[in-house]
N, C-alpha and C. Protein backbone atom coordinates (compact mmCIF):
# COMPACT_ATOMS: atom_id res chain seq x y z
N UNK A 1 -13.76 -9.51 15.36
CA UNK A 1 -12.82 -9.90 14.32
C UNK A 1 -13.19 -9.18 13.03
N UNK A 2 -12.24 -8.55 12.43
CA UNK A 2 -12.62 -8.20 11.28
C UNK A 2 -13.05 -8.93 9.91
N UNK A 3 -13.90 -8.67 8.91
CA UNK A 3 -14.55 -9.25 8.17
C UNK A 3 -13.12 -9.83 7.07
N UNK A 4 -11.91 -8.84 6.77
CA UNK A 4 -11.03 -9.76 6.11
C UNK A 4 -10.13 -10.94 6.99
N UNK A 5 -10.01 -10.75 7.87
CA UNK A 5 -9.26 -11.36 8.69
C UNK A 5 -10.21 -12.97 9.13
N UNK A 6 -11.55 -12.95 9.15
CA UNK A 6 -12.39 -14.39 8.62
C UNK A 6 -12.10 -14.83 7.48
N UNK A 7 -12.10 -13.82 6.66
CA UNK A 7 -12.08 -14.33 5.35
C UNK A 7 -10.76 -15.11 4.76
N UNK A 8 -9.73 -14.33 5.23
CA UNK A 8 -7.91 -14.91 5.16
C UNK A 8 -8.15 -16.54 6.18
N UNK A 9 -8.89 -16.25 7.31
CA UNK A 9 -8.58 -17.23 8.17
C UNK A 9 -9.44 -18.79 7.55
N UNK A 10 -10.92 -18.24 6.61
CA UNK A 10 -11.59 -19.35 6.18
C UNK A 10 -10.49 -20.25 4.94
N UNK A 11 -9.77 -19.15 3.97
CA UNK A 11 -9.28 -19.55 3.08
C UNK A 11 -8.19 -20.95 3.43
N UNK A 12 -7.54 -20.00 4.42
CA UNK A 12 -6.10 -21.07 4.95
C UNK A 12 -6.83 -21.81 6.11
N UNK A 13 -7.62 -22.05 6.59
CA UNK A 13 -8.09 -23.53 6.98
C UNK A 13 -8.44 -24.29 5.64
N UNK A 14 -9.32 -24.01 5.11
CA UNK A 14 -9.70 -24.46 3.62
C UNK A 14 -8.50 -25.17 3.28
N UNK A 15 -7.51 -24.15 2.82
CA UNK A 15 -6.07 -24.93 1.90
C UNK A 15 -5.26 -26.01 3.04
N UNK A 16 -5.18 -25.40 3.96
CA UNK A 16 -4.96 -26.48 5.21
C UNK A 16 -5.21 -27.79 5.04
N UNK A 17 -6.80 -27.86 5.32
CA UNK A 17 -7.73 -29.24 5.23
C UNK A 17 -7.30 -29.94 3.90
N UNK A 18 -7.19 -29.35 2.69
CA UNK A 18 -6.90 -29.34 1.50
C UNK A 18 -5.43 -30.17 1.18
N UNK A 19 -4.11 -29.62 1.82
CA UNK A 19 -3.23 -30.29 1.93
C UNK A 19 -3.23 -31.87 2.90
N UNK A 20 -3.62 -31.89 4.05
CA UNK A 20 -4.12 -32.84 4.41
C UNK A 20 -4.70 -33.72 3.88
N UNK A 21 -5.33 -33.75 3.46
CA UNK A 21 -6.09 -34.91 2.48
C UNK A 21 -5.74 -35.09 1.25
N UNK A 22 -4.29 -34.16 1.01
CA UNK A 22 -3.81 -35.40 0.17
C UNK A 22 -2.72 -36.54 0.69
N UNK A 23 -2.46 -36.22 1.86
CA UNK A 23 -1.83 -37.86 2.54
C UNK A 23 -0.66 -37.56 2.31
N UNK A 24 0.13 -36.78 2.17
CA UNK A 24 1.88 -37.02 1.99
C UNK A 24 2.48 -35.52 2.34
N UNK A 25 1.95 -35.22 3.76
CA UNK A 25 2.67 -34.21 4.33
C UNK A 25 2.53 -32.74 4.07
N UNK A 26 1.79 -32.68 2.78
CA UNK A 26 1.79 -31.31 2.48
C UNK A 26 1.29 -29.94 3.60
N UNK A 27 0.28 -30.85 4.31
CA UNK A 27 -0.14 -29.46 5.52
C UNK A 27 1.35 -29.15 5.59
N UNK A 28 2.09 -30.24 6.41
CA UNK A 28 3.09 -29.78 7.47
C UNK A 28 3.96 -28.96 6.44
N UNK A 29 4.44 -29.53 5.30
CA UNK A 29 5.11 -28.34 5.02
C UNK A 29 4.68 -26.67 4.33
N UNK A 30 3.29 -26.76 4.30
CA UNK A 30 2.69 -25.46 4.29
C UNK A 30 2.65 -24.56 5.78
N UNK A 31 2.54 -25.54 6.71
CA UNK A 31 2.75 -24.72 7.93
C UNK A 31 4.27 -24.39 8.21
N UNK A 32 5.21 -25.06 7.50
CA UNK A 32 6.75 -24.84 8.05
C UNK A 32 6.53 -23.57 7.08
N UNK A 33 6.89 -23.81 5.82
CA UNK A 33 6.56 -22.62 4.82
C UNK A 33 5.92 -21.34 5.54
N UNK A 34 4.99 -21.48 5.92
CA UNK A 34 3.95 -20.49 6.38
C UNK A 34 4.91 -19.80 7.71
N UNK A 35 5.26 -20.59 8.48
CA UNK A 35 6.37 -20.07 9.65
C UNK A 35 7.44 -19.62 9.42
N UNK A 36 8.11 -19.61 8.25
CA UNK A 36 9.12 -19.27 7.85
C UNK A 36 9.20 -17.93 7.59
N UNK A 37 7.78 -18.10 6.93
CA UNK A 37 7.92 -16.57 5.85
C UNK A 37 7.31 -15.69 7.11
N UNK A 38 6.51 -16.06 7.76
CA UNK A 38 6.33 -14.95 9.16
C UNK A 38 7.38 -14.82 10.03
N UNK A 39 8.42 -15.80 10.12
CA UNK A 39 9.87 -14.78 11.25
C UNK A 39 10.55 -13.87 10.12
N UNK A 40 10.42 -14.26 9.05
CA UNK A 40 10.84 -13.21 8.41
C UNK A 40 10.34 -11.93 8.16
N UNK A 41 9.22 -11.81 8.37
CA UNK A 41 8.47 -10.93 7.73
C UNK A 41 7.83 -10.19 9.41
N UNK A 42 8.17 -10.39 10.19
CA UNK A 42 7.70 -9.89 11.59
C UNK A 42 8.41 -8.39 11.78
N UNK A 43 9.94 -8.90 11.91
CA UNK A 43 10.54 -7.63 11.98
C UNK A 43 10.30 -6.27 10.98
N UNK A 44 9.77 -6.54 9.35
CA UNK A 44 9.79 -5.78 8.39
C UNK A 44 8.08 -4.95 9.50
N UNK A 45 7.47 -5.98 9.54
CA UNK A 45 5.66 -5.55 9.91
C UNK A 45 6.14 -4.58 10.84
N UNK A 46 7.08 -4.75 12.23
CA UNK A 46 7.35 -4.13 13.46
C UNK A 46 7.73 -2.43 12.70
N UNK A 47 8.23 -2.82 12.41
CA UNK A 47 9.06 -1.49 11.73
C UNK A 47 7.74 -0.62 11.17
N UNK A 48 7.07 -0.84 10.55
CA UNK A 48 5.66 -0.20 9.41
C UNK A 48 5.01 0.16 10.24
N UNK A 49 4.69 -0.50 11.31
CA UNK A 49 3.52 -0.34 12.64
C UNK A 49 4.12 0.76 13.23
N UNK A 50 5.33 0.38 13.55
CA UNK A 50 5.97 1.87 15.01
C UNK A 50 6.03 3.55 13.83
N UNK A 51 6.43 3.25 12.61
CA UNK A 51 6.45 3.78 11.52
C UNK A 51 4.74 4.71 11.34
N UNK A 52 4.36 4.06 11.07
CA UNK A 52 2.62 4.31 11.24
C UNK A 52 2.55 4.96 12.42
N UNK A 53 2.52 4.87 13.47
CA UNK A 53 2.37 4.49 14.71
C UNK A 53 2.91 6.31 14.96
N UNK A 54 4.02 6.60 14.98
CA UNK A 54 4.69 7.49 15.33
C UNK A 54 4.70 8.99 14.27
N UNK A 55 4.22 8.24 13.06
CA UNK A 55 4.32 9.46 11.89
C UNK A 55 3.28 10.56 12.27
N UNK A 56 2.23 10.26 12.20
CA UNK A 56 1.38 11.42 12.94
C UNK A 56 1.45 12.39 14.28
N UNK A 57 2.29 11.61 14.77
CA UNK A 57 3.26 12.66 15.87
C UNK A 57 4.07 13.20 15.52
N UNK A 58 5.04 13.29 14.68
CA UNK A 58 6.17 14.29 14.26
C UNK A 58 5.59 15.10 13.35
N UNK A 59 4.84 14.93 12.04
CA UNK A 59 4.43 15.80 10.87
C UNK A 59 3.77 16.33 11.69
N UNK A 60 3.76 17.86 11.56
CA UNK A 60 3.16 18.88 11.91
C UNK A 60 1.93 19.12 10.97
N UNK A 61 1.12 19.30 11.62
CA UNK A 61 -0.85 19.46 11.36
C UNK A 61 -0.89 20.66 10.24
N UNK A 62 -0.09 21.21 10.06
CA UNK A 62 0.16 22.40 9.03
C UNK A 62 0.60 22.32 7.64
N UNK A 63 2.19 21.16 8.32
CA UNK A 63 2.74 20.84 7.14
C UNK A 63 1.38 19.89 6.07
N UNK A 64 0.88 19.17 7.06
CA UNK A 64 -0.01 18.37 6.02
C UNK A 64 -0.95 19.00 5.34
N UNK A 65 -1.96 19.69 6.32
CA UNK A 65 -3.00 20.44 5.34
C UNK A 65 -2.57 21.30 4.36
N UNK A 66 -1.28 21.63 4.35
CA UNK A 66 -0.64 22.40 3.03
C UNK A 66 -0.36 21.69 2.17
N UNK A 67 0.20 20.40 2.19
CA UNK A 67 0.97 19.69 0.69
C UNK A 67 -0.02 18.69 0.50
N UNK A 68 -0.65 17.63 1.55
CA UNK A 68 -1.69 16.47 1.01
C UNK A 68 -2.87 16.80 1.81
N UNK A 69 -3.23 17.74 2.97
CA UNK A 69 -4.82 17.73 3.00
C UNK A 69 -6.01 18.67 2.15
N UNK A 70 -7.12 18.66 2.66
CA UNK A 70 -8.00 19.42 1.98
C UNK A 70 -8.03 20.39 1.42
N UNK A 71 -7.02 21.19 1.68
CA UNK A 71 -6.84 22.31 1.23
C UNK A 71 -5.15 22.69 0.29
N UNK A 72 -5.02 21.43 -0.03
CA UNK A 72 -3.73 21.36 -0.99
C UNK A 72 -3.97 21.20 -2.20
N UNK A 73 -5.80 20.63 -2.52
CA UNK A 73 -5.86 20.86 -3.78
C UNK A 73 -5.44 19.74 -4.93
N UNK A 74 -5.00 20.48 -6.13
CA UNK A 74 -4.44 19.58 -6.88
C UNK A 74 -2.97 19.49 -6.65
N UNK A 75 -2.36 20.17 -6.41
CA UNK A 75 -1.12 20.19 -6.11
C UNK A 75 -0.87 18.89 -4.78
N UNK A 76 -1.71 18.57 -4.00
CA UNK A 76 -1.94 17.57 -2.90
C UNK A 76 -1.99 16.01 -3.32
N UNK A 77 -2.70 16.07 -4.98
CA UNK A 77 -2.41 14.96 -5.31
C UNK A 77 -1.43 14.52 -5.83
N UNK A 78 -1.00 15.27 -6.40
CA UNK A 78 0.65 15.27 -7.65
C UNK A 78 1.50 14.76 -6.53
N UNK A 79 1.41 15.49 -5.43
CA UNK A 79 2.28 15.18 -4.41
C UNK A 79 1.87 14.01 -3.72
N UNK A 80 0.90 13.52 -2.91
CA UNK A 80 0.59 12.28 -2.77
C UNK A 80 0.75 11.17 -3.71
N UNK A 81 0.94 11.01 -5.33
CA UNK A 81 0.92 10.60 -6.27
C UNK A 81 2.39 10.61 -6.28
N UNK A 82 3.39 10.86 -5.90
CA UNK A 82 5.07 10.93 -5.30
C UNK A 82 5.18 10.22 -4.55
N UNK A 83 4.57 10.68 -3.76
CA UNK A 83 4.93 9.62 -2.00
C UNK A 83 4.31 8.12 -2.23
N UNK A 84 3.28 7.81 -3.10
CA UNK A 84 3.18 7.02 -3.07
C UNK A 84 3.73 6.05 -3.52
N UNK A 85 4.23 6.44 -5.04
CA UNK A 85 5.31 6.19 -5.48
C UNK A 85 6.75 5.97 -5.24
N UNK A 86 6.88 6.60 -4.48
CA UNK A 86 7.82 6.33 -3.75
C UNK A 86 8.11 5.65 -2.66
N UNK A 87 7.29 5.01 -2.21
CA UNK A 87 6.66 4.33 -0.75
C UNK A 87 7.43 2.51 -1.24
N UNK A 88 8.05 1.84 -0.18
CA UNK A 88 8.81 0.90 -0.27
C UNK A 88 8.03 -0.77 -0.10
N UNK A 89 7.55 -1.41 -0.58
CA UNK A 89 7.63 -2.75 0.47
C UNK A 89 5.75 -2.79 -0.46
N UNK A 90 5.55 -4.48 0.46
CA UNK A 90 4.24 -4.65 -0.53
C UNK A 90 3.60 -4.25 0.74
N UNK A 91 2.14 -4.47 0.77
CA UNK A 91 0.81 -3.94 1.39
C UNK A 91 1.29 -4.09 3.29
N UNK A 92 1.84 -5.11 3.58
CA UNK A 92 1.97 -5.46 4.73
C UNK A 92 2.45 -3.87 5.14
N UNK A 93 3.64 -3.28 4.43
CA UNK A 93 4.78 -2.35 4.76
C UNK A 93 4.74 -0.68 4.52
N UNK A 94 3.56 -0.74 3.78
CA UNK A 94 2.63 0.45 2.78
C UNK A 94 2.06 0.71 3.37
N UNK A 95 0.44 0.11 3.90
CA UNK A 95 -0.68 0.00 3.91
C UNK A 95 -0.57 1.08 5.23
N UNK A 96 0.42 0.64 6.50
CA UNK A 96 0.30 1.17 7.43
C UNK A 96 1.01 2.82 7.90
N UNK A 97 1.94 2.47 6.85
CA UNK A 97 2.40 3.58 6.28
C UNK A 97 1.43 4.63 5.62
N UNK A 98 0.36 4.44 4.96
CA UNK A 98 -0.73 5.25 3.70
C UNK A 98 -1.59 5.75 5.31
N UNK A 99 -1.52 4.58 6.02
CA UNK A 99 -2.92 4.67 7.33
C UNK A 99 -2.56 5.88 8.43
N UNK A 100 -1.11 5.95 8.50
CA UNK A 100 -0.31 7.03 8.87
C UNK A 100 -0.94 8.65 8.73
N UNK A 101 -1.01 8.49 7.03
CA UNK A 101 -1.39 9.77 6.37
C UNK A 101 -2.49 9.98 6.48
N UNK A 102 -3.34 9.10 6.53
CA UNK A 102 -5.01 9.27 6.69
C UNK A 102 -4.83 10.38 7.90
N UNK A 103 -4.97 9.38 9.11
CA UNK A 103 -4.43 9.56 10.47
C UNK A 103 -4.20 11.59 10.54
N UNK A 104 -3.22 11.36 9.62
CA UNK A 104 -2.72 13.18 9.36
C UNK A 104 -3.74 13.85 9.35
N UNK A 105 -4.28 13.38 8.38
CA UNK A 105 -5.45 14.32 7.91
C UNK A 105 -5.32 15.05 6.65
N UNK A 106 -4.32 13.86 5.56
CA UNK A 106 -4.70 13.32 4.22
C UNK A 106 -5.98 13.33 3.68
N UNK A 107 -6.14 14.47 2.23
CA UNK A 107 -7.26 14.57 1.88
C UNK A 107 -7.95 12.87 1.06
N UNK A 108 -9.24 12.84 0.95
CA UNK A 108 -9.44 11.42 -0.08
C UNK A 108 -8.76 11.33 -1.00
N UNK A 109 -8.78 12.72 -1.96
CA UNK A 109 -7.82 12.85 -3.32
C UNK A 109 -6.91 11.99 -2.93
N UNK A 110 -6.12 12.68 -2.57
CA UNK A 110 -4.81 12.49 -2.01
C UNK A 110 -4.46 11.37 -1.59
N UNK A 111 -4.99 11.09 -0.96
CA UNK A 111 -5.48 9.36 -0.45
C UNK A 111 -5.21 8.15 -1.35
N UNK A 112 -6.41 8.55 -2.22
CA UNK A 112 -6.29 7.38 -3.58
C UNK A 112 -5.34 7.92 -4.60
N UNK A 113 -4.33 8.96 -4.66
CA UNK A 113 -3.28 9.56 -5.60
C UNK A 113 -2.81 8.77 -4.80
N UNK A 114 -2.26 7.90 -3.63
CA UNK A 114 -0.86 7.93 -2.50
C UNK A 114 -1.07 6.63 -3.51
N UNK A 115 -2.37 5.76 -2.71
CA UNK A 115 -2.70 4.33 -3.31
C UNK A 115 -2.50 3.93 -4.22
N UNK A 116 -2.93 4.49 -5.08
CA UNK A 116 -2.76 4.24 -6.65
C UNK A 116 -1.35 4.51 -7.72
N UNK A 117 -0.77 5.43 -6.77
CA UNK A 117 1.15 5.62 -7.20
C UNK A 117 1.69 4.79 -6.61
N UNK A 118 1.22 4.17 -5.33
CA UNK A 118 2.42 2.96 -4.66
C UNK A 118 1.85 1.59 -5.95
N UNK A 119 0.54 1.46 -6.00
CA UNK A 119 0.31 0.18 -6.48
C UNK A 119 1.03 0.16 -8.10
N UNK A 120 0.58 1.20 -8.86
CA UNK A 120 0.79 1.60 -10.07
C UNK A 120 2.25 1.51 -10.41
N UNK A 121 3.32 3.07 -9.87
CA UNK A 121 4.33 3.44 -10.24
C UNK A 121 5.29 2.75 -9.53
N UNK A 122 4.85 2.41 -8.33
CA UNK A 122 6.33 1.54 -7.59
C UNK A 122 7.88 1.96 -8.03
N UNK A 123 8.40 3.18 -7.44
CA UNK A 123 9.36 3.71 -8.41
C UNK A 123 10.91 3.08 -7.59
N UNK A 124 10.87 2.57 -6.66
CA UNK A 124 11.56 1.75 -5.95
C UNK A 124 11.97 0.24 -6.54
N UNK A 125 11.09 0.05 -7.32
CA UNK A 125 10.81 -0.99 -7.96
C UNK A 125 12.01 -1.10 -9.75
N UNK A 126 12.11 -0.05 -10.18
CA UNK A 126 12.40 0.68 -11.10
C UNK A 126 13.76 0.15 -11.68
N UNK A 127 14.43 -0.12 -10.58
CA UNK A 127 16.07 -0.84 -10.65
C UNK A 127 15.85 -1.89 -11.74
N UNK A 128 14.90 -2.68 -10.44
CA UNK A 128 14.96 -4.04 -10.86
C UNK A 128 14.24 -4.40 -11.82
N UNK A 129 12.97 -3.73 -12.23
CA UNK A 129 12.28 -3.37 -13.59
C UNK A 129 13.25 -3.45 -15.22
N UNK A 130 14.23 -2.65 -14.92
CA UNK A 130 15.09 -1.55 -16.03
C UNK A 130 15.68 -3.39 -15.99
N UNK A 131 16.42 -3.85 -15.26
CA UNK A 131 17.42 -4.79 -15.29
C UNK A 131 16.45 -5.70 -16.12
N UNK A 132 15.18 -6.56 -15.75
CA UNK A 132 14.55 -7.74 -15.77
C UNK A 132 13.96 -7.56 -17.38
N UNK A 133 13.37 -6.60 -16.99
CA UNK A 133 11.91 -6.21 -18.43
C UNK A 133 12.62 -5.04 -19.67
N UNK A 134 13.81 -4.35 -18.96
CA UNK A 134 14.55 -3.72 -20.20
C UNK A 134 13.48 -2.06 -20.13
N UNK A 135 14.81 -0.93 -20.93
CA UNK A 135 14.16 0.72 -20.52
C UNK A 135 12.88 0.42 -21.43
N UNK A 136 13.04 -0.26 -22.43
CA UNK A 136 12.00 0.02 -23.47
C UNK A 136 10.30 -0.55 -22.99
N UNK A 137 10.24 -1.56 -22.32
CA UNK A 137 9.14 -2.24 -21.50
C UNK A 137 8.69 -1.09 -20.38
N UNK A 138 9.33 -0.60 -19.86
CA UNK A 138 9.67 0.17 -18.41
C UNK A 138 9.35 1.73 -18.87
N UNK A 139 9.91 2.47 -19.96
CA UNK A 139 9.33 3.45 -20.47
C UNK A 139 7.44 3.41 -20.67
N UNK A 140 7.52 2.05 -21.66
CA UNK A 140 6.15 2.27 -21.91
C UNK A 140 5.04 2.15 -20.69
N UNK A 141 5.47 1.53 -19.68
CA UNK A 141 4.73 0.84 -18.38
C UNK A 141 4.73 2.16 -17.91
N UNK A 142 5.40 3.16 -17.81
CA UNK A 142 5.46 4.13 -16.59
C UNK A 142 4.66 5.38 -17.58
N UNK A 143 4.96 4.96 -19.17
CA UNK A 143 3.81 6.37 -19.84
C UNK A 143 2.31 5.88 -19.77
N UNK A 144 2.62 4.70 -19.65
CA UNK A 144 0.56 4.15 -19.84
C UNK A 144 0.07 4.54 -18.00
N UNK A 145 0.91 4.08 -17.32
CA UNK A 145 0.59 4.57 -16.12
C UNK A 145 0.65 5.41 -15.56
N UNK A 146 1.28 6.25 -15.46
CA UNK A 146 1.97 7.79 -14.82
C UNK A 146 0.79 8.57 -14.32
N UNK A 147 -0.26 8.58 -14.92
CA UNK A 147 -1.14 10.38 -14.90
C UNK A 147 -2.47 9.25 -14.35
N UNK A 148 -2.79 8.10 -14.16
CA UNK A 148 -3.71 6.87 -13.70
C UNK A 148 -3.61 7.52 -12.50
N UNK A 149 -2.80 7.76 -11.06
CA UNK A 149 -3.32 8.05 -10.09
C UNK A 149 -3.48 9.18 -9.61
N UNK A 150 -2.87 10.08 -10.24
CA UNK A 150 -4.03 11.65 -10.27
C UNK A 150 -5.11 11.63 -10.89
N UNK A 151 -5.46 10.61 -11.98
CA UNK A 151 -6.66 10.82 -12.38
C UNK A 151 -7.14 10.43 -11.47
N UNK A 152 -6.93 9.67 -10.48
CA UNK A 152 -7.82 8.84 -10.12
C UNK A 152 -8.01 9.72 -8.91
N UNK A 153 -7.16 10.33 -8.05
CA UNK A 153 -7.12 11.51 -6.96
C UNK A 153 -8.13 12.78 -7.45
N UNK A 154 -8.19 13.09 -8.58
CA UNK A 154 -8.98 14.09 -9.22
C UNK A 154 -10.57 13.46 -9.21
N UNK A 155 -10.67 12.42 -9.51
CA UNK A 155 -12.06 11.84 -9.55
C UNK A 155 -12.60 11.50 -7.80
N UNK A 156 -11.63 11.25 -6.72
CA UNK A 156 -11.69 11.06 -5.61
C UNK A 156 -12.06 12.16 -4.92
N UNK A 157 -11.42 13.18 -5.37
CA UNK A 157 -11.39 14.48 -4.75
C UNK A 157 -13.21 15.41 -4.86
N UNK A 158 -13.19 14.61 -6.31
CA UNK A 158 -14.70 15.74 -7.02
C UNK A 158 -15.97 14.71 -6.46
N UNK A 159 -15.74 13.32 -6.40
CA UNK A 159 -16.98 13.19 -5.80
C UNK A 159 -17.14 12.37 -4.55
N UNK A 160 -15.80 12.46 -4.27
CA UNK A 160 -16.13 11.55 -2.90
C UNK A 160 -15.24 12.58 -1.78
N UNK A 161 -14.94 13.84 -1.50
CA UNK A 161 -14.46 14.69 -1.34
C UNK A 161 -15.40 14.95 0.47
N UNK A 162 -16.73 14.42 0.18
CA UNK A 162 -17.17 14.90 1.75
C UNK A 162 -17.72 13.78 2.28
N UNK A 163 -16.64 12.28 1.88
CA UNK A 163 -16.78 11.31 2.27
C UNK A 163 -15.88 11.44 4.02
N UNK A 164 -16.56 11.04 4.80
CA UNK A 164 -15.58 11.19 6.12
C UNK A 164 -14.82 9.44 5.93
N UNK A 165 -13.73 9.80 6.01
CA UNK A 165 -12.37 8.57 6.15
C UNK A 165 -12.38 8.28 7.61
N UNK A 166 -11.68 6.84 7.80
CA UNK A 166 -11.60 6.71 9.11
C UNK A 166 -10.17 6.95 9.85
């Protein structure tokens, strides 16, 4: 078992036991809750997995080491720092998607440029940003953040560069 997957599993027994003892149903409706949001959320996971799953078979071993692997450089992160950004859905829908690119043979840079533009820039996100928080909130959010995950691909690249990924 993996070490997060104890750790998720200690928490929600914890809150479990937790609802229980306060005497008026709350487990049960944390477990209906809890069931709910997983038939919903099954089909989105299915999709990310076969997604994951299949991406490293179509991208060609060429195309990658030219635009995001080792030998793409800085230009690998700018571009990973796009895709990541551009990448849809929270961690469930991402994560396996980013694991995809590893898989490729995605440099580290590149790696933490993908990570750090999905978490950061979320440009998918952007609609509903502009509508909620207004251009003027949304300008400043995207200038304080923007150049955060190439820096951060540039610092990935220079010293953790002959880190082997899994």
């Amino acid at each position: 078992m993996l070490w997060s997957t104890a750790v998720m599993a200690v928490f929600a027994i914890v809150a479990l036991v937790l609802a229980y003892r306060k005497g008026d149903g709350s487990h049960l409706v944390g477990l209906h809750d809890g069931g709910t949001l997983l038939l919903q959320l099954i089909p989105l996971l299915l999709f990310a997995f076969i997604l994951a799953g299949t991406l490293p078979l179509l991208v060609p071993k060429e195309l990658v080491a030219k635009w995001i692997g080792a030998e793409s450089g800085t230009r690998g992160i700018f571009v990973g720092t796009l895709i990541g950004g551009l990448l849809p859905g929270g961690p469930a829908v991402s994560l396996p998607i980013l694991a995809g690119f590893l898989r490729l043979g995605a440099s580290t840079g590149t790696m933490i440029a993908m990570i750090t533009g999905w978490s950061l820039l979320a440009f998918t996100r952007l609609p509903l940003e502009l509508g909620i928080m207004g251009w003027r909130f949304t300008l400043i959010r995207l200038s304080c953040t923007f150049m955060l995950a190439p820096l951060a691909g540039l610092i990935a690249q220079r010293f953790f560069s002959g880190v082997q990924l899994p």
